[in-house]
N, C-alpha and C. Protein backbone atom coordinates (compact mmCIF):
# COMPACT_ATOMS: atom_id res chain seq x y z
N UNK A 1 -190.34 29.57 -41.27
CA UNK A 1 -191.11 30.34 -40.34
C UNK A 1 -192.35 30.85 -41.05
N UNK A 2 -193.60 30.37 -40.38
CA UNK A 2 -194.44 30.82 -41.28
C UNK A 2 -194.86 32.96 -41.27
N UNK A 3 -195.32 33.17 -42.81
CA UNK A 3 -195.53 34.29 -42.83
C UNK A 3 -196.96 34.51 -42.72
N UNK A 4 -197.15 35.59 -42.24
CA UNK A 4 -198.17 36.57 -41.88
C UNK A 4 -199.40 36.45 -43.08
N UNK A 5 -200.45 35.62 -42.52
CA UNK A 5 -201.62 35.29 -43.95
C UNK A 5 -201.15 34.30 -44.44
N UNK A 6 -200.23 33.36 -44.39
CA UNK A 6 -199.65 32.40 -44.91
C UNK A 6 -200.46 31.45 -45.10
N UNK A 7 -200.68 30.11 -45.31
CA UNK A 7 -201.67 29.22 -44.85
C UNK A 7 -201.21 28.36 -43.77
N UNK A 8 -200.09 28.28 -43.39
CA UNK A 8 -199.50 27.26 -41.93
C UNK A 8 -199.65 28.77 -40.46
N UNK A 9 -200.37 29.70 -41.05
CA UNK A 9 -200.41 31.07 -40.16
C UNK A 9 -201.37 30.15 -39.35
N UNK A 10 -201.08 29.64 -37.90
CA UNK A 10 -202.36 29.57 -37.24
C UNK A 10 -203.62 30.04 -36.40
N UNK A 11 -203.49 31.61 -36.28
CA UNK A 11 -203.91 32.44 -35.96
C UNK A 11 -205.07 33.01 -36.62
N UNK A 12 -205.16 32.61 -37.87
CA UNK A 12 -206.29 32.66 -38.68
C UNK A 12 -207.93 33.55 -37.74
N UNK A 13 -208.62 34.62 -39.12
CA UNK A 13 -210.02 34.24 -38.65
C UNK A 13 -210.73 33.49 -38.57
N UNK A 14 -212.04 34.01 -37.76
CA UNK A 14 -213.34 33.26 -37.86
C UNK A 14 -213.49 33.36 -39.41
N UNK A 15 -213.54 34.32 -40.12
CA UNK A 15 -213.71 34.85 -41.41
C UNK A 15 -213.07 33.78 -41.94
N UNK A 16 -211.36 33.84 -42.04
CA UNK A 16 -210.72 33.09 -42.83
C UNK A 16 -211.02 30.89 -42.67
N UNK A 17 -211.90 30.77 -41.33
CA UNK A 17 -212.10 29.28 -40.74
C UNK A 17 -213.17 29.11 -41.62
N UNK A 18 -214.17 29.65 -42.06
CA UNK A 18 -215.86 30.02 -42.80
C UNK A 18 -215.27 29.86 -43.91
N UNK A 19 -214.44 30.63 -44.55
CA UNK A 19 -213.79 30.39 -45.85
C UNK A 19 -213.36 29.37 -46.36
N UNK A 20 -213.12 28.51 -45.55
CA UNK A 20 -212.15 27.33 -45.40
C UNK A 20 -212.95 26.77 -46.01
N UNK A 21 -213.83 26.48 -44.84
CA UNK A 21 -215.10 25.83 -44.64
C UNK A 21 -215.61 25.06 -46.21
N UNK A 22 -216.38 26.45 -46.31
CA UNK A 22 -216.64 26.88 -47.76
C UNK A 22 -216.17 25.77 -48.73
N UNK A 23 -214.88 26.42 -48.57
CA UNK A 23 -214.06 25.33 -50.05
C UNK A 23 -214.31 24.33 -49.50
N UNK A 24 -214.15 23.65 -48.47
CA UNK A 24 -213.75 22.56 -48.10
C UNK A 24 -215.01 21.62 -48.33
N UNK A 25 -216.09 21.96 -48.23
CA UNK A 25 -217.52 21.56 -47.67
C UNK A 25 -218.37 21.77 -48.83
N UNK A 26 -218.65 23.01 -49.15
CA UNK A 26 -219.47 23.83 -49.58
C UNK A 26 -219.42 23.59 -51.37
N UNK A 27 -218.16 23.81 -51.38
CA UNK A 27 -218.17 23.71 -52.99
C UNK A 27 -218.31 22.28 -53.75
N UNK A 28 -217.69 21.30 -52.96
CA UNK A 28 -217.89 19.97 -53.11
C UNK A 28 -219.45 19.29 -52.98
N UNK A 29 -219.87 20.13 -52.10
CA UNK A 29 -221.44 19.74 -51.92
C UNK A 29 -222.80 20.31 -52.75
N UNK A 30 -222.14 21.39 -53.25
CA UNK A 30 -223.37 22.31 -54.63
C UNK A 30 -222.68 21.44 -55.50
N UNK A 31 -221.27 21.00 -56.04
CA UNK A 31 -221.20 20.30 -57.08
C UNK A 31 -222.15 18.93 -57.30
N UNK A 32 -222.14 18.51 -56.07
CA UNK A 32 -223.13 16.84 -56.33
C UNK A 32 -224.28 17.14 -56.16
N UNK A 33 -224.87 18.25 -55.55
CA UNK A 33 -226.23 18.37 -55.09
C UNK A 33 -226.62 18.63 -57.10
N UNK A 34 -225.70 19.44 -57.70
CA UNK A 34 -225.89 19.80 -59.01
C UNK A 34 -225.90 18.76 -59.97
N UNK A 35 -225.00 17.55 -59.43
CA UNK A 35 -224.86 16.33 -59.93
C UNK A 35 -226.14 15.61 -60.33
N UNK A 36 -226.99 15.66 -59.25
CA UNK A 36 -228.40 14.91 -58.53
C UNK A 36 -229.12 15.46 -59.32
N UNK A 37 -229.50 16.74 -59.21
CA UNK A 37 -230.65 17.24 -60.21
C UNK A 37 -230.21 17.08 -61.72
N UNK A 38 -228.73 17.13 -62.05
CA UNK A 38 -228.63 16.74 -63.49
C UNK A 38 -229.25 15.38 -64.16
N UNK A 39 -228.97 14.70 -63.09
CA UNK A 39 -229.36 13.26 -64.07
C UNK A 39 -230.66 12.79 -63.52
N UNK A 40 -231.48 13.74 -62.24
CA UNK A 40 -233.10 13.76 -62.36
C UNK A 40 -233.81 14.46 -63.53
N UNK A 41 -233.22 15.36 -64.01
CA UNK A 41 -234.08 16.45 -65.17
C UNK A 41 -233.31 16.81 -66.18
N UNK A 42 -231.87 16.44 -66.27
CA UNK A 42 -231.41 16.59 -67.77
C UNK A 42 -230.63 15.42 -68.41
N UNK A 43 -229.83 15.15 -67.86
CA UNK A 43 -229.12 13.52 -68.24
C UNK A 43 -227.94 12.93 -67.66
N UNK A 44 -227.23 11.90 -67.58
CA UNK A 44 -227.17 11.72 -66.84
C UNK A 44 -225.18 11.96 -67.35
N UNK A 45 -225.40 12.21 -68.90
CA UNK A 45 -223.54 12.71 -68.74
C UNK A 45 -223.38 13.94 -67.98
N UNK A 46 -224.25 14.79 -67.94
CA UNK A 46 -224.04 16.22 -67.13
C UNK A 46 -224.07 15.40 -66.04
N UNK A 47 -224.68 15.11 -65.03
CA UNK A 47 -224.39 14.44 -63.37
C UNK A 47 -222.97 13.82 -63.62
N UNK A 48 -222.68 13.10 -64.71
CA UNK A 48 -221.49 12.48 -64.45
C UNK A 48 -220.24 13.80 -64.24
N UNK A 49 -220.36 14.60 -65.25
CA UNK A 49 -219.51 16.21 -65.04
C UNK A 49 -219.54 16.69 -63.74
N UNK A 50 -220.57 16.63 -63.44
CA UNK A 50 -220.47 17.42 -61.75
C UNK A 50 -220.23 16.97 -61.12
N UNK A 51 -220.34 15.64 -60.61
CA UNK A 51 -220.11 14.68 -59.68
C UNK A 51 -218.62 14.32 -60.19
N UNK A 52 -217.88 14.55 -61.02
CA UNK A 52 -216.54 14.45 -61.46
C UNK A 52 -215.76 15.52 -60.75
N UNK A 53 -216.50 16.73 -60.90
CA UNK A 53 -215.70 18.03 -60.70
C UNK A 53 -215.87 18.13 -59.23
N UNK A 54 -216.78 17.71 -58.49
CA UNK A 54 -217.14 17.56 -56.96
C UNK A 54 -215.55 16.43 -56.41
N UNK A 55 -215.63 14.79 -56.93
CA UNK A 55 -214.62 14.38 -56.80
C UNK A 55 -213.02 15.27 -56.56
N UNK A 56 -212.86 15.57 -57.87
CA UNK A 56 -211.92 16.91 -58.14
C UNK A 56 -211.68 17.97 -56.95
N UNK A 57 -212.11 18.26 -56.69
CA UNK A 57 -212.73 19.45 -56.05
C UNK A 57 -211.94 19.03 -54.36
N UNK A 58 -213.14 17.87 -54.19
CA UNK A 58 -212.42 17.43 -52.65
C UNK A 58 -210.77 16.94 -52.99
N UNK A 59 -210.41 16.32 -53.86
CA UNK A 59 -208.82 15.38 -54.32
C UNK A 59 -208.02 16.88 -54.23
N UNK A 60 -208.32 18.00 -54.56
CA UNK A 60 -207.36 19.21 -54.61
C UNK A 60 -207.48 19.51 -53.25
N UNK A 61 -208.30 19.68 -52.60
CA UNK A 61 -208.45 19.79 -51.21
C UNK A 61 -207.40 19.36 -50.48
N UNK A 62 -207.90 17.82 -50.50
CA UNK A 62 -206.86 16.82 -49.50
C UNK A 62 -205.42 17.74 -50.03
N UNK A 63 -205.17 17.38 -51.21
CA UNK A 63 -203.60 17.05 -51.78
C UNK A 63 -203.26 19.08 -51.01
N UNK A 64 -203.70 20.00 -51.23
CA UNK A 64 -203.53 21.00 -50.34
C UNK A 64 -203.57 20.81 -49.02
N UNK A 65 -204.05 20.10 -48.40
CA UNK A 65 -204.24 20.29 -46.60
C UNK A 65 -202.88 19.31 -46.99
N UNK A 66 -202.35 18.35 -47.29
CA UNK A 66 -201.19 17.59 -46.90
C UNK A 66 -200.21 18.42 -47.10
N UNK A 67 -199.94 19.28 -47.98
CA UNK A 67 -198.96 20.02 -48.23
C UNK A 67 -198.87 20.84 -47.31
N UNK A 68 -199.67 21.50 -46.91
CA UNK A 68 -200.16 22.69 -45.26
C UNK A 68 -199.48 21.64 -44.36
N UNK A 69 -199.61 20.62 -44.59
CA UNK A 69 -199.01 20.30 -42.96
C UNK A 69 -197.86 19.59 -43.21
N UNK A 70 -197.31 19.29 -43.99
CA UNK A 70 -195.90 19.16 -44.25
C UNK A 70 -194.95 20.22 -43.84
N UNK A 71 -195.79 21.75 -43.97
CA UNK A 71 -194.66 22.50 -44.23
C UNK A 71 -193.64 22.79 -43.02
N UNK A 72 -194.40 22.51 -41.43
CA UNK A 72 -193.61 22.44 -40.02
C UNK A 72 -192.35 21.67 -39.98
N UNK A 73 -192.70 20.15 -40.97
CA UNK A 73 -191.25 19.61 -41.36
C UNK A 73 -190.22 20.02 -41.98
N UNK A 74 -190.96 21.08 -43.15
CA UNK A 74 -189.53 21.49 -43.98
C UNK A 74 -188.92 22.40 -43.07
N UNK A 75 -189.54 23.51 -42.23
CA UNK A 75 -189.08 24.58 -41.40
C UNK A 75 -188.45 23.76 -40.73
N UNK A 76 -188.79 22.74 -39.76
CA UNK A 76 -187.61 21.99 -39.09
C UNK A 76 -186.06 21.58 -39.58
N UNK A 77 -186.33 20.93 -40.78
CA UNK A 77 -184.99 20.57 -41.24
C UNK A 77 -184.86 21.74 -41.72
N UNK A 78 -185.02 22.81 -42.22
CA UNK A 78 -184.19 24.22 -42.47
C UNK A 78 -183.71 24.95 -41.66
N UNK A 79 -184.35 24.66 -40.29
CA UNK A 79 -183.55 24.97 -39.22
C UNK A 79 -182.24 24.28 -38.57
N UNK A 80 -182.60 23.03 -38.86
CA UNK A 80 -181.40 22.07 -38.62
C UNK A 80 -180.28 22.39 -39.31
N UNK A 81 -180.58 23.06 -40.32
CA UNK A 81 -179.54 22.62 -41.69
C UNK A 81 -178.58 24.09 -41.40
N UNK A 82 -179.64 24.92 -40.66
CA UNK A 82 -178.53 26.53 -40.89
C UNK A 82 -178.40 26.24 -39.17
N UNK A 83 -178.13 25.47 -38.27
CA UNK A 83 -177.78 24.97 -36.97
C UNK A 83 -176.37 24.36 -37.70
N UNK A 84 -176.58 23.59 -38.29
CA UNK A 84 -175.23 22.66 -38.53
C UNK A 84 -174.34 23.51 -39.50
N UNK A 85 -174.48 24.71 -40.37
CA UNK A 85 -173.90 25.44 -41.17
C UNK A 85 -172.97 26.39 -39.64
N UNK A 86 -173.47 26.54 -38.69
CA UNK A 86 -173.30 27.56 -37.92
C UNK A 86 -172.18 27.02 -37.13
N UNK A 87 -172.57 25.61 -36.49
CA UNK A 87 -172.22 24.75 -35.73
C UNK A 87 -170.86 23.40 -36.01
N UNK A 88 -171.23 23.24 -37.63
CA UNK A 88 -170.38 22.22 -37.95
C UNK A 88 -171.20 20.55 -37.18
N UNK A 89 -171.78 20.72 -36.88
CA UNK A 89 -172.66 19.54 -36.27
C UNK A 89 -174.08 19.10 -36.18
N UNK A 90 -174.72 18.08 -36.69
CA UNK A 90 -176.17 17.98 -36.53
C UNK A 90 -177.11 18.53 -35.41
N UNK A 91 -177.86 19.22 -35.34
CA UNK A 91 -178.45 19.71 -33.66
C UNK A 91 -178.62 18.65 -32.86
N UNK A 92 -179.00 16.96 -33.18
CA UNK A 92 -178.93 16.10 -32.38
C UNK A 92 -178.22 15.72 -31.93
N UNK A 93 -177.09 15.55 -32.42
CA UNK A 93 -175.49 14.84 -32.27
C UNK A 93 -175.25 15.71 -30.62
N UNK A 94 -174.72 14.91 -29.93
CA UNK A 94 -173.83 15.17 -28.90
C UNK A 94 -172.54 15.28 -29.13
């Protein structure tokens, strides 16, 4: 069951959607924009660093949003599981 501020909370702010945002968008995009000017005016292993950590950046992302939405499945089968503790029977089973 999700808790209150949780991240599967879907009730969320505007505040907390902007925030999101942010990470989601924002930080990934000053990293390469930082990338670009590195290897226009300083060289081009620094662009390779930023544009690494930008990569990075979005890969933690994803691998977090999959885990966020997994978590409706685990609550399901944890519900199943204290149904059949209660019940002696799978909730599907007839």
């Amino acid at each position: 069951m999700p808790q209150p501020h949780s991240p599967t909370d879907r009730a969320g702010s505007r505040r907390d959607a902007g925030s999101a945002r942010i990470a989601r968008v924002g930080i990934p995009g000053v990293l390469l924009a930082l990338g670009v000017i590195a290897a226009v005016v300083v060289s081009t292993e620094l662009a390779v660093v930023f544009v690494g950590a930008a990569v990075v950046a979005v890969v933690a992302d994803l691998w977090i949003r999959l885990g966020i939405s997994s978590q409706g499945d685990r609550d399901r089968e944890q519900g199943a599981r204290d149904a059949f503790r209660r019940r002696g029977r799978w909730p599907d089973e007839r």
